[in-house]
C-alpha atoms as a PDB file:
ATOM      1  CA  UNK A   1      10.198 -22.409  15.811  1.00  0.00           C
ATOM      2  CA  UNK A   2      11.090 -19.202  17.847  1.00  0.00           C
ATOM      3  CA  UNK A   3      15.037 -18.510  17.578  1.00  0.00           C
ATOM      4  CA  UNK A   4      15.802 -20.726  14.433  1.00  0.00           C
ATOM      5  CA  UNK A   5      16.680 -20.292  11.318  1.00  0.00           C
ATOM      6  CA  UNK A   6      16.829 -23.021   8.827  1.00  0.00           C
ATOM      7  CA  UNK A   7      20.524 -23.681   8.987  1.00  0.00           C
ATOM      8  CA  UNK A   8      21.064 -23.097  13.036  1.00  0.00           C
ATOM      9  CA  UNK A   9      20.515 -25.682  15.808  1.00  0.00           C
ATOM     10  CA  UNK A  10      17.213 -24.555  18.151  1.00  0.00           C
ATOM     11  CA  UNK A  11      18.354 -22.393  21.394  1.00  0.00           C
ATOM     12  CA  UNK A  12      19.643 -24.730  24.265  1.00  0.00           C
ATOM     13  CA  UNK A  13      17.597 -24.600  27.586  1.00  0.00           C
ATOM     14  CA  UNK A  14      19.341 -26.034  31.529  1.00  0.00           C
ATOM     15  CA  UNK A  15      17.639 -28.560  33.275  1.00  0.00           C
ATOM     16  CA  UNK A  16      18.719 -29.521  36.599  1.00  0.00           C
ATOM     17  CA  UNK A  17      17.654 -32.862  37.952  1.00  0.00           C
ATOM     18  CA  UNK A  18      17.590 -34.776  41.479  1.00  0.00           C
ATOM     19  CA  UNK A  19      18.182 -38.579  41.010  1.00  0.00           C
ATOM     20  CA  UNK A  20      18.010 -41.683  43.276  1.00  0.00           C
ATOM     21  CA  UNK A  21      22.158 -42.519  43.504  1.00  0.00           C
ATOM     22  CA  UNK A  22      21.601 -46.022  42.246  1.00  0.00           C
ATOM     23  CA  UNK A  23      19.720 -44.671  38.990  1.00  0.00           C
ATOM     24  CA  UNK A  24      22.360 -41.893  38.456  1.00  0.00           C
ATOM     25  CA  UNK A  25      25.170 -44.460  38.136  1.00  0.00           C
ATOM     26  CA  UNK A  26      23.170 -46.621  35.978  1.00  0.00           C
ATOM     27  CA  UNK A  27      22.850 -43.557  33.959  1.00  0.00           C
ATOM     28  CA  UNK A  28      26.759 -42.844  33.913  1.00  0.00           C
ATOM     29  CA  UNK A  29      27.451 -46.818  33.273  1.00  0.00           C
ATOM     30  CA  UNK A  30      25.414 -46.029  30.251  1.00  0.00           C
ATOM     31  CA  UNK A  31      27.091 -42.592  29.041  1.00  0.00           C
ATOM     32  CA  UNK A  32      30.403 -44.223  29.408  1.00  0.00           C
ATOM     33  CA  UNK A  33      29.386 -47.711  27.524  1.00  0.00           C
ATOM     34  CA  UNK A  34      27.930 -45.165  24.630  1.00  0.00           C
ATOM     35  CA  UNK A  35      31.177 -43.177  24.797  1.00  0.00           C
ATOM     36  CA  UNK A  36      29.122 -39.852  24.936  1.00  0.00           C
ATOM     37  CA  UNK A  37      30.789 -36.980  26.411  1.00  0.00           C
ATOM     38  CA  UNK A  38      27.899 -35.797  28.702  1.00  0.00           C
ATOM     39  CA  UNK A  39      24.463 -36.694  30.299  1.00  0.00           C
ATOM     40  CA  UNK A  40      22.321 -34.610  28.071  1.00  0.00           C
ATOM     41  CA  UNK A  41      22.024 -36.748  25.152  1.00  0.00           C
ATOM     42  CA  UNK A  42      20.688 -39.922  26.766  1.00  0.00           C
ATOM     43  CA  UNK A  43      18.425 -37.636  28.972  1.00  0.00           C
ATOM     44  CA  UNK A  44      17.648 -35.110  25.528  1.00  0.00           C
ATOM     45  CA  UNK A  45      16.818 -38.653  23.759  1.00  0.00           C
ATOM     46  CA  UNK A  46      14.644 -39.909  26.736  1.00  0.00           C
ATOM     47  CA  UNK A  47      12.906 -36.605  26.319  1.00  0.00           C
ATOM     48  CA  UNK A  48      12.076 -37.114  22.910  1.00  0.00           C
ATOM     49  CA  UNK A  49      10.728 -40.252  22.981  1.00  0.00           C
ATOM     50  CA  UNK A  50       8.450 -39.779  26.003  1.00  0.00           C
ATOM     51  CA  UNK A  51       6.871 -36.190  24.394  1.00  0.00           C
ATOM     52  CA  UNK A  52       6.484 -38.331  20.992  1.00  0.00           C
ATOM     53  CA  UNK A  53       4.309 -41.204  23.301  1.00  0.00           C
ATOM     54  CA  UNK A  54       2.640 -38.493  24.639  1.00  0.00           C
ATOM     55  CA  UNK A  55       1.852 -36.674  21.820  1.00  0.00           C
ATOM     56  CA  UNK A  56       0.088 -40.121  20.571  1.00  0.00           C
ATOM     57  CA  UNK A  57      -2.119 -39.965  23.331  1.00  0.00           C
ATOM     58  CA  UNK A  58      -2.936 -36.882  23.505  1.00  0.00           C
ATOM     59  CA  UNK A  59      -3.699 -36.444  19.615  1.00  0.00           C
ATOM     60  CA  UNK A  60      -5.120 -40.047  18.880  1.00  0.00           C
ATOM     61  CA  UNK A  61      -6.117 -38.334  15.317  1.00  0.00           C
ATOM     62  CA  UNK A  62      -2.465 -36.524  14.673  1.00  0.00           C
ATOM     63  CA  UNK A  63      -0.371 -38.337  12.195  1.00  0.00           C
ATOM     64  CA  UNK A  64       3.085 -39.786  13.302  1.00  0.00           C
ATOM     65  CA  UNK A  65       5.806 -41.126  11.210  1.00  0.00           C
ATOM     66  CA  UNK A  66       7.952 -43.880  12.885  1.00  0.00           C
ATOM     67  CA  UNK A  67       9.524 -47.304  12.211  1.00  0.00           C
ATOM     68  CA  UNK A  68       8.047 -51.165  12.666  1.00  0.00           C
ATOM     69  CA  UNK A  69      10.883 -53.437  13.389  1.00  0.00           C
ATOM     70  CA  UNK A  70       9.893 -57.231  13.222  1.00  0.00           C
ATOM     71  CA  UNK A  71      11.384 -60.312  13.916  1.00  0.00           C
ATOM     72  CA  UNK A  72      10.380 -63.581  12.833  1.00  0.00           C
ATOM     73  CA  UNK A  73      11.007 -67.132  11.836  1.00  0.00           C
ATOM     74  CA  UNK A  74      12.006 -67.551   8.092  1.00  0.00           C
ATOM     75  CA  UNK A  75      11.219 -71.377   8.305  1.00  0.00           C
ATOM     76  CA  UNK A  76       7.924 -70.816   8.622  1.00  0.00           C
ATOM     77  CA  UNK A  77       6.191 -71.838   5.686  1.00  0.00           C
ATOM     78  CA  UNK A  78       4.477 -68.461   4.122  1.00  0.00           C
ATOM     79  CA  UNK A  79       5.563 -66.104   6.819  1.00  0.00           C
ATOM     80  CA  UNK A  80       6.775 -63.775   3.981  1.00  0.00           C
ATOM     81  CA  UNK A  81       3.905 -63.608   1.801  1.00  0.00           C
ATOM     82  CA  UNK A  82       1.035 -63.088   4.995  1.00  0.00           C
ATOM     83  CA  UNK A  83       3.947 -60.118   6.516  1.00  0.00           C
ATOM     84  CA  UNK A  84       3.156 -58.794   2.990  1.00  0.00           C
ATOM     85  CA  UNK A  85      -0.412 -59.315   2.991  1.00  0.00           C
ATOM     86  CA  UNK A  86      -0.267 -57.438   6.076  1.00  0.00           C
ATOM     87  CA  UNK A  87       1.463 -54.490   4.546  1.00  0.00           C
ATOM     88  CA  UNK A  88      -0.953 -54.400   1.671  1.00  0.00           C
ATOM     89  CA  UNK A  89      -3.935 -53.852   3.743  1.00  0.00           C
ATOM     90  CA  UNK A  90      -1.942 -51.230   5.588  1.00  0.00           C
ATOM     91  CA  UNK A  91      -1.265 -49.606   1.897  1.00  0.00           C
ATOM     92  CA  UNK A  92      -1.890 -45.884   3.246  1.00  0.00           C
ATOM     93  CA  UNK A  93       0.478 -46.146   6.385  1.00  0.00           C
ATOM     94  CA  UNK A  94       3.050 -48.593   5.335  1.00  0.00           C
ATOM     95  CA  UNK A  95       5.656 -46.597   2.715  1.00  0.00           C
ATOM     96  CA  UNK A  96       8.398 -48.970   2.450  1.00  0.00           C
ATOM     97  CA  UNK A  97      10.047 -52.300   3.924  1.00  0.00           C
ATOM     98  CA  UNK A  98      13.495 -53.046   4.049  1.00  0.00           C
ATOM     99  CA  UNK A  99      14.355 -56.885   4.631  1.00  0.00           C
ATOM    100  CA  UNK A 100      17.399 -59.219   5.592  1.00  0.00           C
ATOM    101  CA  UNK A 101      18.417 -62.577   6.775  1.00  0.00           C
ATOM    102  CA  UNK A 102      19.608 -63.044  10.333  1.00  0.00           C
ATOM    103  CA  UNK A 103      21.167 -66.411  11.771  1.00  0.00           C
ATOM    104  CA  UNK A 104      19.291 -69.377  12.627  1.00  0.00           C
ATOM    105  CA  UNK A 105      16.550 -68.963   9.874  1.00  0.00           C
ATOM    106  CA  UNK A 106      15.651 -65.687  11.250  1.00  0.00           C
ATOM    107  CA  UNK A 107      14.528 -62.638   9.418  1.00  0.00           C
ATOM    108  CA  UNK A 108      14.869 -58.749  10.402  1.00  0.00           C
ATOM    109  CA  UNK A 109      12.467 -56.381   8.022  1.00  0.00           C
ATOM    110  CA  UNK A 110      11.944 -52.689   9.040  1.00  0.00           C
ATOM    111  CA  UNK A 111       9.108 -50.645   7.353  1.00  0.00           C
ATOM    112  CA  UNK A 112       8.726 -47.118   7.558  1.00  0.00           C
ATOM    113  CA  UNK A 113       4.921 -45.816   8.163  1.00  0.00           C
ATOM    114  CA  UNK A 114       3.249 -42.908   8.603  1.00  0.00           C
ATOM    115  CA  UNK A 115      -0.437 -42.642   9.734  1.00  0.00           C
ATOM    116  CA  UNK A 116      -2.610 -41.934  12.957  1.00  0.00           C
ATOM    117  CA  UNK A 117      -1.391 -43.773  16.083  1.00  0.00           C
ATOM    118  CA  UNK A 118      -4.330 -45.943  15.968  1.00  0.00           C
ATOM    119  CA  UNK A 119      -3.950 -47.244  12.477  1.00  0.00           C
ATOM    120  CA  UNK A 120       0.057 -47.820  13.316  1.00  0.00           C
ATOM    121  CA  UNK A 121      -0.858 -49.648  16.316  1.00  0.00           C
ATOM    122  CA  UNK A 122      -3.475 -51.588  14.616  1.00  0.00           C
ATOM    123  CA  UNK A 123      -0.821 -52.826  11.941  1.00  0.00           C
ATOM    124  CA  UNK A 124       1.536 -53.683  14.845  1.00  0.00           C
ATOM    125  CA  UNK A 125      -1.462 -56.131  16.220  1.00  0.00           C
ATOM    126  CA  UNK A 126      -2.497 -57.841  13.119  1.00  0.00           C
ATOM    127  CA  UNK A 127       1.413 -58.121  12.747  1.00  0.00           C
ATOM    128  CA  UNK A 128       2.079 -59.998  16.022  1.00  0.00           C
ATOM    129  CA  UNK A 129      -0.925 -62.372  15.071  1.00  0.00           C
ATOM    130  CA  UNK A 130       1.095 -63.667  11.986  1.00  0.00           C
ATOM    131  CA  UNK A 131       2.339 -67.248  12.740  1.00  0.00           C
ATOM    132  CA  UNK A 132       6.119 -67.144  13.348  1.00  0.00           C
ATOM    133  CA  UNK A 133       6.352 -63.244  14.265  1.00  0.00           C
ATOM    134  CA  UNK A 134       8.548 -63.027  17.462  1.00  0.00           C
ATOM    135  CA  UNK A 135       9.005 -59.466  18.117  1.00  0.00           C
ATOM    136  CA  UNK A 136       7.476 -56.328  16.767  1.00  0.00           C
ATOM    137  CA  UNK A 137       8.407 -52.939  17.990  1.00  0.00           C
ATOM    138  CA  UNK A 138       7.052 -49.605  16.697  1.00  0.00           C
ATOM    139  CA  UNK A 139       8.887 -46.028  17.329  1.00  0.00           C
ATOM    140  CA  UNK A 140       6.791 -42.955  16.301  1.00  0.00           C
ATOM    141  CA  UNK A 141       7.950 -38.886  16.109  1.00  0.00           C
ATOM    142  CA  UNK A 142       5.835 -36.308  15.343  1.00  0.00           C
ATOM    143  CA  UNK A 143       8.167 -35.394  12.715  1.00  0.00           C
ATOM    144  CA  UNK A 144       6.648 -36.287   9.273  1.00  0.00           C
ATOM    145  CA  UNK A 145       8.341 -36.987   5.911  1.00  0.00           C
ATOM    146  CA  UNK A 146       7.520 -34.274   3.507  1.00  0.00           C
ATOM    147  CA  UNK A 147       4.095 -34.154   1.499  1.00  0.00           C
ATOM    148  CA  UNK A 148       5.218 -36.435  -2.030  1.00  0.00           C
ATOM    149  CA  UNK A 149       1.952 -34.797  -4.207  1.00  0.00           C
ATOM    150  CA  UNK A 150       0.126 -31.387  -3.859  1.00  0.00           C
ATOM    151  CA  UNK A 151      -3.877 -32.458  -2.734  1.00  0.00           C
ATOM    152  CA  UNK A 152      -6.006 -31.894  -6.163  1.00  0.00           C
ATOM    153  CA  UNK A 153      -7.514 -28.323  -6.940  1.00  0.00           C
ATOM    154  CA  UNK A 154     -11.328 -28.177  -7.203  1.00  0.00           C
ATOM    155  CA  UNK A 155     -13.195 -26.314 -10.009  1.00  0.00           C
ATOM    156  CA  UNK A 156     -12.267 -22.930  -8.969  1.00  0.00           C
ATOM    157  CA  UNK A 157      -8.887 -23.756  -8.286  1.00  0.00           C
ATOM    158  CA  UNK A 158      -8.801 -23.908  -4.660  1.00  0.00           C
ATOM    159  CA  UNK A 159      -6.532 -26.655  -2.645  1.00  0.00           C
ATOM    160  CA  UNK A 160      -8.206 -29.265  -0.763  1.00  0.00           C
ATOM    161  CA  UNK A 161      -5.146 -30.659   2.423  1.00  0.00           C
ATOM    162  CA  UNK A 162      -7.763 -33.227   3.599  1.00  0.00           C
ATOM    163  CA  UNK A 163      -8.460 -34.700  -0.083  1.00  0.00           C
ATOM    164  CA  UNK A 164      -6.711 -38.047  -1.121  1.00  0.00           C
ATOM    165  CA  UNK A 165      -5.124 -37.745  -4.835  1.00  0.00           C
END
């Protein structure tokens, strides 16, 4: 990025804005529930997610990293088990799941993917077709978590970045 250096925050840009009156004060209700000290970082985090959703559409083959959040119904029966049958057929995208009990025999579980926006979006569907699932929500960023393995060298040594180890 133009102007940074690896231990400096990017260059800072002014945007001025016009507002309906009724939407500005919703906007300062919310600054002052958050107990932020200005505008910018609702509007800056507004920002952010919008370019990531656009960057999904615009790049249906770019790979996003992002978070699943489900909520479902621990009573019933093999919820568990077809959630993780669901994750295993995902095995490329889904990289880990994180789950815990809620109140009234509810369950929370998080997993962190990474994959094009039409293979996370397909997960979220065959998700929301499991039996008991009440709410899934995925958030993407076109920030990805660093490559774990180097792709395999062919016989003359060179890298291939599209090859699968």
């Amino acid at each position: 990025m133009r102007g940074m250096t690896e231990n400096t925050t990017p260059p800072l840009a002014r945007l001025s804005m016009t507002l309906p009156a009724d939407l500005f004060d919703q906007l300062d209700a919310m600054v002052a529930a958050r107990g932020l000290n200005s505008r910018s970082a609702v509007i800056a985090e507004l920002i952010r997610n919008s370019v990531a959703e656009y960057a999904e559409e615009q790049r249906p083959d770019a790979v996003l990293a992002g978070t699943i959040t489900l909520i479902y119904r621990a009573d019933y029966g093999t919820i568990r088990h077809r959630i993780a049958q669901k994750q295993r057929d995902y095995l490329k995208e889904v990289i880990s799941a994180q789950h815990v009990f809620l109140e009234n025999d509810q369950s929370l579980e998080v997993l962190l993917v990474q994959g094009p926006p039409a293979r996370l979006h397909a997960l979220c569907d065959d998700l929301r077709r499991v039996r008991g699932v009440q709410q899934v929500r995925l958030v993407t960023t076109t920030a990805l978590l660093p490559q774990l393995h180097e792709p395999p060298l062919d016989e003359i040594g060179t890298q291939h970045a599209g090859s699968e180890a």
